[in-house]
N, C-alpha and C. Protein backbone atom coordinates (compact mmCIF):
# COMPACT_ATOMS: atom_id res chain seq x y z
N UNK A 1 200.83 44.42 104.69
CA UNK A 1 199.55 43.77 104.91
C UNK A 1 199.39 42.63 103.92
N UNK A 2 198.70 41.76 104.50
CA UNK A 2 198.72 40.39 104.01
C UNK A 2 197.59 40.14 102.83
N UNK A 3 197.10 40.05 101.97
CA UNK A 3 196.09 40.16 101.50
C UNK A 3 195.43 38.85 100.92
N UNK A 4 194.48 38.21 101.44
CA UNK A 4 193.89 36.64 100.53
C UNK A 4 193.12 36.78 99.63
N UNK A 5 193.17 35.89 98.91
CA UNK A 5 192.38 36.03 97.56
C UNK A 5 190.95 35.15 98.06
N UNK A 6 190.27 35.80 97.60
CA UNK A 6 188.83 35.51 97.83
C UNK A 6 188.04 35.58 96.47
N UNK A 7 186.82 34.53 96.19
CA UNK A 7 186.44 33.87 95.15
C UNK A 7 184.97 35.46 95.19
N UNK A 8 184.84 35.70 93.51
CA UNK A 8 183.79 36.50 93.73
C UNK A 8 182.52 36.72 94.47
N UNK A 9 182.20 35.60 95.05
CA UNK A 9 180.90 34.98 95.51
C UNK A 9 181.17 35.70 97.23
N UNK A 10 182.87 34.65 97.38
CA UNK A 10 183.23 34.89 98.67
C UNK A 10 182.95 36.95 99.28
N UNK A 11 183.67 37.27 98.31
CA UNK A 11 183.84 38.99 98.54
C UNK A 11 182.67 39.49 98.49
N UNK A 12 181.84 39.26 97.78
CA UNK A 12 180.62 39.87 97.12
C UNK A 12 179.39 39.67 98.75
N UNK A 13 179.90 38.57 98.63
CA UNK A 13 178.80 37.84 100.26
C UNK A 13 179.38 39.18 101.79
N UNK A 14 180.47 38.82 101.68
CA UNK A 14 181.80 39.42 102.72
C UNK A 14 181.13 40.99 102.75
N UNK A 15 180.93 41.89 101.59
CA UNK A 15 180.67 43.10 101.53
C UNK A 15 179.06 43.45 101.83
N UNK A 16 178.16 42.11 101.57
CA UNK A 16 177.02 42.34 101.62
C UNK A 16 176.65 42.35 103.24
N UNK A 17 177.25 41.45 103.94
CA UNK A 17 177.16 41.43 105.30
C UNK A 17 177.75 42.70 106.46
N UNK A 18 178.81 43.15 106.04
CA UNK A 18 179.03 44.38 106.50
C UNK A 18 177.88 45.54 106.35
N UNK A 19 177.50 45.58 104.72
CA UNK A 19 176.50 46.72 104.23
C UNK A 19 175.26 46.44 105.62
N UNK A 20 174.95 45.51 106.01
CA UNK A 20 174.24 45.11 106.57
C UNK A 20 173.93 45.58 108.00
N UNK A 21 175.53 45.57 108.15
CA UNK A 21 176.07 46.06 109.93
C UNK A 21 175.03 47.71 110.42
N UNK A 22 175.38 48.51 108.70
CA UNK A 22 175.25 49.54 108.85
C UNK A 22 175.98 50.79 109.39
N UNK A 23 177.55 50.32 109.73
CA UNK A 23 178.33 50.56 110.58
C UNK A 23 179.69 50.69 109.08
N UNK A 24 180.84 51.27 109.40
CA UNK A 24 181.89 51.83 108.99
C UNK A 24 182.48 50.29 108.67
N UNK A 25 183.47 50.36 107.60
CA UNK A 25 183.82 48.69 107.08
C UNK A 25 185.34 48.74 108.41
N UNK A 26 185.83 49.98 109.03
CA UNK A 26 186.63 49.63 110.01
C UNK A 26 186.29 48.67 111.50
N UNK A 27 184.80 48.84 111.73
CA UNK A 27 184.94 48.74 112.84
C UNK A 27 184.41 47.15 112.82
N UNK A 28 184.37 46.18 111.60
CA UNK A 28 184.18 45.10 111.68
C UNK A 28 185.46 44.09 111.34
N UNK A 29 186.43 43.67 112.25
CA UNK A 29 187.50 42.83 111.63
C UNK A 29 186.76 41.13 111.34
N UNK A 30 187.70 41.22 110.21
CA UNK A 30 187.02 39.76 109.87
C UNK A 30 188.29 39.01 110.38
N UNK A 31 188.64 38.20 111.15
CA UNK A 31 189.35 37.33 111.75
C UNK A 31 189.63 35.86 111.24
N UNK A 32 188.94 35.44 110.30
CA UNK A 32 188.72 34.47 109.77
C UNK A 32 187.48 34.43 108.37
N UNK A 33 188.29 33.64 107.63
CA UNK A 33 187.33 33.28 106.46
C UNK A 33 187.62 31.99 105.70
N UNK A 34 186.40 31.13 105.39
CA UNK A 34 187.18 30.16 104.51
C UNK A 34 186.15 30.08 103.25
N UNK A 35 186.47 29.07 102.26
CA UNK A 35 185.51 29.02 101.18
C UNK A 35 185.87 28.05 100.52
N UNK A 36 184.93 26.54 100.47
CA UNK A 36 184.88 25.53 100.04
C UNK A 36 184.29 25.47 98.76
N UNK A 37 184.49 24.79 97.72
CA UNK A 37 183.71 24.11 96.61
C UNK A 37 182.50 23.60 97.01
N UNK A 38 181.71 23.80 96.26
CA UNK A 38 180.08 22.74 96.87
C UNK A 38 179.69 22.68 95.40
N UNK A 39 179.19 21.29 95.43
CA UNK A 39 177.82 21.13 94.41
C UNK A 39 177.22 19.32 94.51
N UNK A 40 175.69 20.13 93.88
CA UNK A 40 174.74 19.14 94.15
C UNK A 40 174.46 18.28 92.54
N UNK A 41 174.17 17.14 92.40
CA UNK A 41 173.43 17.36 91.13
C UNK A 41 173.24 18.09 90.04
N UNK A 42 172.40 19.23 90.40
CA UNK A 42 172.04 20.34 89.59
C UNK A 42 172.31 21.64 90.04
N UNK A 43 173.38 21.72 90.95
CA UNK A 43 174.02 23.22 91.44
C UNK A 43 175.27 23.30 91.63
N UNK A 44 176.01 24.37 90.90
CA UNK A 44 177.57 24.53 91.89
C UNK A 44 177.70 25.69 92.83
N UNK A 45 178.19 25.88 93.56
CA UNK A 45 178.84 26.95 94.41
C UNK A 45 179.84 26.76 95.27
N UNK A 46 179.62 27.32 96.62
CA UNK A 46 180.87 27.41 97.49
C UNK A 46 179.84 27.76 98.71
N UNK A 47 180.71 27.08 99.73
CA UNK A 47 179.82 26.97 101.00
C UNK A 47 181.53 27.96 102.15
N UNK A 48 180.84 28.58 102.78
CA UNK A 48 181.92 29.93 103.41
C UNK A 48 181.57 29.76 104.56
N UNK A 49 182.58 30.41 105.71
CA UNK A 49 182.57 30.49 106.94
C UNK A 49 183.23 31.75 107.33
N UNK A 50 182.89 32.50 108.01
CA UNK A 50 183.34 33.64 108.14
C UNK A 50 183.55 34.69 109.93
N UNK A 51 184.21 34.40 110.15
CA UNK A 51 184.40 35.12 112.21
C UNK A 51 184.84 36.70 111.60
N UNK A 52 183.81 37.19 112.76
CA UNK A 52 183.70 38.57 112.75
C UNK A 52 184.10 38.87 113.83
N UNK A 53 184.65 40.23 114.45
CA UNK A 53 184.92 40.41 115.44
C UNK A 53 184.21 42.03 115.83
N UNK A 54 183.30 42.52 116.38
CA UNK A 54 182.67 43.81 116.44
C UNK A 54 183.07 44.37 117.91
N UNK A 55 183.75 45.65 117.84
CA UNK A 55 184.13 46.45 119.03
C UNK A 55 183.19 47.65 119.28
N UNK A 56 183.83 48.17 120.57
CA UNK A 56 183.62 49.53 120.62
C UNK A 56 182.02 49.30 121.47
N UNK A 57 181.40 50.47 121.85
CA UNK A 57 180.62 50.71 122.76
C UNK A 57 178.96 50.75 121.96
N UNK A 58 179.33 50.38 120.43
CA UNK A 58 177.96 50.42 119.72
C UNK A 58 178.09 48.47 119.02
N UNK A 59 179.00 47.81 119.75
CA UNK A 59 179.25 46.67 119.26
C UNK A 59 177.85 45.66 119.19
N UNK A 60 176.77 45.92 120.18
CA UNK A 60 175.71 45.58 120.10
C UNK A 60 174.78 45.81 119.25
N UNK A 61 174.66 47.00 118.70
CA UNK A 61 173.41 47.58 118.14
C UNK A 61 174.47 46.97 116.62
N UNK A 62 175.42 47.11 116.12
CA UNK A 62 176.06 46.27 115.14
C UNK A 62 175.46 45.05 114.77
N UNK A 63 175.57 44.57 116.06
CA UNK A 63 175.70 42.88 115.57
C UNK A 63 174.18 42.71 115.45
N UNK A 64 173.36 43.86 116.22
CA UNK A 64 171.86 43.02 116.04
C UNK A 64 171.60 43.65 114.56
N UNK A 65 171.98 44.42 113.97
CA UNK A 65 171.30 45.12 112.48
C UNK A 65 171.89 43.79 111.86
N UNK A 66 173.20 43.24 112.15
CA UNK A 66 173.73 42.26 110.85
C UNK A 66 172.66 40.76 111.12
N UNK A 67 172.23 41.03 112.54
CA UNK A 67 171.67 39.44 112.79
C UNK A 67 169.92 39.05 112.13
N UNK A 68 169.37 40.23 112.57
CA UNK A 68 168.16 40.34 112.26
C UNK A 68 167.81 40.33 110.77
N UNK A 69 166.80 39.06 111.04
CA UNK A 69 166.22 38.73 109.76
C UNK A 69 167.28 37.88 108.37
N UNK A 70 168.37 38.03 108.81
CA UNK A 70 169.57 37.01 108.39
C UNK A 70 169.00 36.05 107.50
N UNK A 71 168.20 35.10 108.03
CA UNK A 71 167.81 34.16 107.32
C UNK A 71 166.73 34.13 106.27
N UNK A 72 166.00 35.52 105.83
CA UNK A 72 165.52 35.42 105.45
C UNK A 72 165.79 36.74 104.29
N UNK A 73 166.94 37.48 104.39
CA UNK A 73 167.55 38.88 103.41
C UNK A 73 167.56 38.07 102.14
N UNK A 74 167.72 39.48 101.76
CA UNK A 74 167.59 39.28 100.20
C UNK A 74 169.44 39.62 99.96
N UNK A 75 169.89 39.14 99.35
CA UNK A 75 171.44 39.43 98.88
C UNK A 75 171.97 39.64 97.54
N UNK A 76 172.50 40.98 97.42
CA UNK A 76 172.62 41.16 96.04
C UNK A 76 174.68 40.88 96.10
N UNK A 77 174.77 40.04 94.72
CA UNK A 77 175.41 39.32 94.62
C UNK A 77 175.81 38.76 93.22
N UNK A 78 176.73 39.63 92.20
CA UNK A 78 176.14 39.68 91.10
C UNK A 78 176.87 38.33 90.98
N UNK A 79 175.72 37.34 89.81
CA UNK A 79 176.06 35.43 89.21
C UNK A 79 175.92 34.38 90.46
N UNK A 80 175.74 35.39 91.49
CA UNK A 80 175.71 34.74 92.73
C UNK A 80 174.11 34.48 93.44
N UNK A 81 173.69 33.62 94.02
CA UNK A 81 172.59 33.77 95.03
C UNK A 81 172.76 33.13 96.19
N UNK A 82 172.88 33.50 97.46
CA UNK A 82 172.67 33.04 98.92
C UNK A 82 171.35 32.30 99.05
N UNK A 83 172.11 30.42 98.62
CA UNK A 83 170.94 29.84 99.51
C UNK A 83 170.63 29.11 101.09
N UNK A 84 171.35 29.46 101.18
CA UNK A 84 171.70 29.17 103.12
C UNK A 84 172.30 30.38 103.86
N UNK A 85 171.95 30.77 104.70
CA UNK A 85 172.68 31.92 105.84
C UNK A 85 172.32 31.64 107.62
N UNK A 86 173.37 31.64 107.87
CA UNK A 86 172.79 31.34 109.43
C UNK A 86 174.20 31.86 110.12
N UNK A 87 173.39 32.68 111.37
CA UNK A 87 174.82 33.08 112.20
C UNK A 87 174.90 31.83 113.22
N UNK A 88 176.14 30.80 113.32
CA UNK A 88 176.05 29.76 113.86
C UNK A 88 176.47 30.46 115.44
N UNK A 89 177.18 30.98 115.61
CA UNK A 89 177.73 31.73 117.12
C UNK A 89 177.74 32.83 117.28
N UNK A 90 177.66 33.44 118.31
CA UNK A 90 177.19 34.28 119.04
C UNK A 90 177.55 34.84 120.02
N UNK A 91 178.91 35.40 120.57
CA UNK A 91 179.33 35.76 121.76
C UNK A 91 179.77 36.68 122.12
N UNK A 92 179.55 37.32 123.72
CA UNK A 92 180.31 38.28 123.69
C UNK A 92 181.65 37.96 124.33
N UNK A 93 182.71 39.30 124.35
CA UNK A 93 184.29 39.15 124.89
C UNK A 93 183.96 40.40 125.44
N UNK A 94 185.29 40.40 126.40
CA UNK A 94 185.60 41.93 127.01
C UNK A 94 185.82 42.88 125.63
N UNK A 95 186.44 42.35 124.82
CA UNK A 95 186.75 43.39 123.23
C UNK A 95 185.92 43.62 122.71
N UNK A 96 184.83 42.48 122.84
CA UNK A 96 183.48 43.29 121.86
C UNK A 96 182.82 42.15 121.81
N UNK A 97 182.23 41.58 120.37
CA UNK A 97 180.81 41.00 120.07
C UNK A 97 181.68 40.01 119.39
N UNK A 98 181.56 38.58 119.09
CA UNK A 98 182.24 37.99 118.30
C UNK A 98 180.82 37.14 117.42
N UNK A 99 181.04 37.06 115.97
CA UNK A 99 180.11 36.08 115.32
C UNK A 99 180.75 34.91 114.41
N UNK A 100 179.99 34.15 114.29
CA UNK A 100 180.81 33.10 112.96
C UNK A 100 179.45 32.94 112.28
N UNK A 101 179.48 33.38 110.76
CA UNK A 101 178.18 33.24 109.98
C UNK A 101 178.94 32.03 108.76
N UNK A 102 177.83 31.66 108.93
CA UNK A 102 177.85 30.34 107.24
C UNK A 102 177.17 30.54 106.42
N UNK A 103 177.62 30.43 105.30
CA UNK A 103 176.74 30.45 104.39
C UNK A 103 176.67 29.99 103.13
N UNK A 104 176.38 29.29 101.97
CA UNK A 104 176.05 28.60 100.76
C UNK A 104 175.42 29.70 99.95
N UNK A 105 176.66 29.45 98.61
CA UNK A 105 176.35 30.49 97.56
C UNK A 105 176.14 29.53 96.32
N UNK A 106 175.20 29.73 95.73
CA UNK A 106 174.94 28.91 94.54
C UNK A 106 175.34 30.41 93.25
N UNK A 107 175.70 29.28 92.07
CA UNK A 107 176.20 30.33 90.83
C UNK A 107 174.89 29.93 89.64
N UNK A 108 174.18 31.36 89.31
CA UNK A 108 173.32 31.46 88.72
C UNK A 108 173.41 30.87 87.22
């Protein structure tokens, strides 16, 4: 198994969104992830992209616990804070539920 290295912010975000699912960390494959550098002026972080893939016959009730209220959760995230979250897509497949969430992590 292949394993990528992912930036603390990245993992920390990655684990918070599953916790979220409410669901077993198997039954969510992450299919994709990326994680850019960002900064403003007066902020640094990393801006992420992340495809989920949710199966199985509870693939719905999944994706709505991770979707709901999204934009407005609180995220624990230690040096980290989520200031942007948005699930940009939304679809279903014969395999299941597919999502792509974005999101902007600023470092405290």
């Amino acid at each position: 198994m292949m394993r990528v290295a992912m930036s603390q912010a990245a993992s920390g975000l990655l684990r918070a969104l599953v916790a979220r699912s409410g669901a077993e960390r198997n039954r969510i494959l992450l299919t994709e992830w990326t994680s850019v550098d960002w900064q403003s002026l007066t902020f640094i972080g990393e801006r992420h992209e992340g495809r989920f893939r949710i199966d199985g016959v509870d693939a719905n009730e999944i994706v709505e616990r991770m979707m709901t209220g999204i934009d407005d959760a609180e995220f624990q995230i230690a040096g980290h804070v989520v200031a942007d979250i948005a699930i940009v897509e939304e679809r279903s497949e014969p395999e299941g539920r597919i999502l792509l969430v974005e999101a902007l992590t600023i470092a405290e």
